[in-house]
C-alpha atoms as a PDB file:
ATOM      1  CA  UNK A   1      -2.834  -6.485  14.106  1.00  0.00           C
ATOM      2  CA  UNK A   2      -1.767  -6.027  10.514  1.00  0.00           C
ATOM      3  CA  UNK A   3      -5.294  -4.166  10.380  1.00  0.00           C
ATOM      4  CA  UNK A   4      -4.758  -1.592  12.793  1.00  0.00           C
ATOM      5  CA  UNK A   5      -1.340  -0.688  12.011  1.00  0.00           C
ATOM      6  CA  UNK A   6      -1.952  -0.399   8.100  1.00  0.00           C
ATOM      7  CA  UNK A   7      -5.783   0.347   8.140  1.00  0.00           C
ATOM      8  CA  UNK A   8      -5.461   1.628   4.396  1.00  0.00           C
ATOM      9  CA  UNK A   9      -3.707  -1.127   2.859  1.00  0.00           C
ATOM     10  CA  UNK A  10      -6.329  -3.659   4.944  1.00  0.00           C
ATOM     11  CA  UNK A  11      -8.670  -1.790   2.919  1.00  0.00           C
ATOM     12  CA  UNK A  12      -6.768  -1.859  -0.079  1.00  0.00           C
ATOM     13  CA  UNK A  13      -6.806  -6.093   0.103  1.00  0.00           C
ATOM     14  CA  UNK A  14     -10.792  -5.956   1.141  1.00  0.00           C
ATOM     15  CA  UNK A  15     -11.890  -3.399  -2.010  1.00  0.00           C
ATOM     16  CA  UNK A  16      -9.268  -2.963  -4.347  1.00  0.00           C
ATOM     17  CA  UNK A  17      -6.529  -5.744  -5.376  1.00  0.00           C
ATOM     18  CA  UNK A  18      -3.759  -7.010  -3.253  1.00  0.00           C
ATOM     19  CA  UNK A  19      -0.280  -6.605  -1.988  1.00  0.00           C
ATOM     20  CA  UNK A  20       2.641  -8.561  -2.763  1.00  0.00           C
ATOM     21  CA  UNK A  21       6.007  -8.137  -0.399  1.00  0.00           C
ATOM     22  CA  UNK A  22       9.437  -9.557  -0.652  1.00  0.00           C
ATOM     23  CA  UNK A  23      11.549  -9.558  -3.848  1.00  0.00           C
ATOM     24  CA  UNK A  24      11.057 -11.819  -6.478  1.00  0.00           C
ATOM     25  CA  UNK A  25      12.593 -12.500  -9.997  1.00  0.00           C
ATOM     26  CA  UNK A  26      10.667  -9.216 -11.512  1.00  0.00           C
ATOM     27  CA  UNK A  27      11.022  -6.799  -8.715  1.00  0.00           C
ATOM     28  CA  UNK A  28      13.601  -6.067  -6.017  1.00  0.00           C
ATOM     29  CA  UNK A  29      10.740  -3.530  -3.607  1.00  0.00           C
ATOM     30  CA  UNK A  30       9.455  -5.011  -0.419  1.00  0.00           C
ATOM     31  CA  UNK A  31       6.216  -3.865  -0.960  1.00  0.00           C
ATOM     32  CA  UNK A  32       4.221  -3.505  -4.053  1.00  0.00           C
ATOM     33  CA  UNK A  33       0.103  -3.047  -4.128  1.00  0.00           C
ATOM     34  CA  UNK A  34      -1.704  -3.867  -7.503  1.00  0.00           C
ATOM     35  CA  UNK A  35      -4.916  -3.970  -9.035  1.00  0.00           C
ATOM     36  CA  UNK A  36      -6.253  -6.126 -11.759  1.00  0.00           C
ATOM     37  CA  UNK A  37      -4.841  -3.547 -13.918  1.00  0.00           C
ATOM     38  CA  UNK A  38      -0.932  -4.560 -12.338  1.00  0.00           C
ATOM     39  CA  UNK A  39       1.322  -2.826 -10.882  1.00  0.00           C
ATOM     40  CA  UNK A  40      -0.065   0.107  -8.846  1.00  0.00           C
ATOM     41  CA  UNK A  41       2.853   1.541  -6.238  1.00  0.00           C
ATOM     42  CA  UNK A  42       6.186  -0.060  -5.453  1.00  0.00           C
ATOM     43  CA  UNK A  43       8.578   0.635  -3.040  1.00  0.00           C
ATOM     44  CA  UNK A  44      12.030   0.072  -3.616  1.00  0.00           C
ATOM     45  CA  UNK A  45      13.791   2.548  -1.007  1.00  0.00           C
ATOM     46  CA  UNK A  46      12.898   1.401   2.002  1.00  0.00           C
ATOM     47  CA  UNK A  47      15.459  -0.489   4.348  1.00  0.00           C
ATOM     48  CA  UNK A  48      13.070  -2.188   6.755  1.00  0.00           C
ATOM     49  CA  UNK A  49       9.737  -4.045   6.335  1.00  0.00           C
ATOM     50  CA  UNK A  50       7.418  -1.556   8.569  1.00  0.00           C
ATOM     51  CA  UNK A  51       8.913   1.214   6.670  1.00  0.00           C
ATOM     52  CA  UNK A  52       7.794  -0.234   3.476  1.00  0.00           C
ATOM     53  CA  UNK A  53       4.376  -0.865   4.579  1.00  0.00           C
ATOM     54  CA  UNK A  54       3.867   2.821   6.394  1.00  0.00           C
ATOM     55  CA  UNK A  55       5.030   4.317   3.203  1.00  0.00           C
ATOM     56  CA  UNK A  56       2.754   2.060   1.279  1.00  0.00           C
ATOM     57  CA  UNK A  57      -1.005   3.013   3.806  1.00  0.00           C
ATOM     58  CA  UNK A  58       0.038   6.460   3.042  1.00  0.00           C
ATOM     59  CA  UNK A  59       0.219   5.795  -0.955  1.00  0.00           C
ATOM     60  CA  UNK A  60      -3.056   4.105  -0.050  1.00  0.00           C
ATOM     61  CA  UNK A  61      -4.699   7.091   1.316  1.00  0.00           C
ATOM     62  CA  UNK A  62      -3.618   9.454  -0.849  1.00  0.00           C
ATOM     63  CA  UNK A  63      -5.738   7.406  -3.592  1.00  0.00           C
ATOM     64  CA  UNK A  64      -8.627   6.440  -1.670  1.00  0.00           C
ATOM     65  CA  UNK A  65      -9.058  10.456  -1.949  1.00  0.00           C
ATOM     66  CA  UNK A  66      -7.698  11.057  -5.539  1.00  0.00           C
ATOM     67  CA  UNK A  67      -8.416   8.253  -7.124  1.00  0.00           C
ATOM     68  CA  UNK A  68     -11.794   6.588  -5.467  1.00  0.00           C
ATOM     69  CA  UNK A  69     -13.167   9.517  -3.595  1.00  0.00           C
ATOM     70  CA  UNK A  70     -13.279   7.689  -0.747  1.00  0.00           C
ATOM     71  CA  UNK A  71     -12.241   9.164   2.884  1.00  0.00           C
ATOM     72  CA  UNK A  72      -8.642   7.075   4.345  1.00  0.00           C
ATOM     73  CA  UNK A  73      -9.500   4.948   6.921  1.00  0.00           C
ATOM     74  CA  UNK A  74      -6.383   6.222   8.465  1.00  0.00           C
ATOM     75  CA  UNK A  75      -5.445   9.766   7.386  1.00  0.00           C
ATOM     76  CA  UNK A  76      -1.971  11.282   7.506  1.00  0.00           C
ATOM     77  CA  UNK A  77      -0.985  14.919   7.786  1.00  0.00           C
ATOM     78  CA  UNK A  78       2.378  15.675   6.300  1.00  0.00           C
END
């Protein structure tokens, strides 16, 4: 399920890094997605969960194209 809602951030977790979500003592953002590197995108605006994660596949695909060259799994006009 998580797959086909958030098809870039599954595909984030199987090529890239990870994603961390809920708050901790470092960060307050539901979402964040890193990298070995760190700290790639963090959300911090959002009120509900799925927003957070919606917001964060579209960060995802936005890099797949800038960043990797890659084509989104799941590609969002806006």
């Amino acid at each position: 399920m998580f797959s086909e809602n958030y098809p870039n951030l599954d595909w984030w977790i199987n090529c890239i890094g990870w994603i961390e979500l809920g708050n901790d003592m470092y960060s307050t953002s539901w979402v964040r997605i890193l990298d070995q590197g760190g700290d790639c995108y963090e959300d911090e605006d959002s009120e509900l969960l799925d927003e957070a994660l919606d917001k964060a596949d579209r960060w995802v695909a936005t890099e797949m194209v800038e960043r990797f060259g890659e084509e989104p799994v799941k590609r969002y006009d806006d």
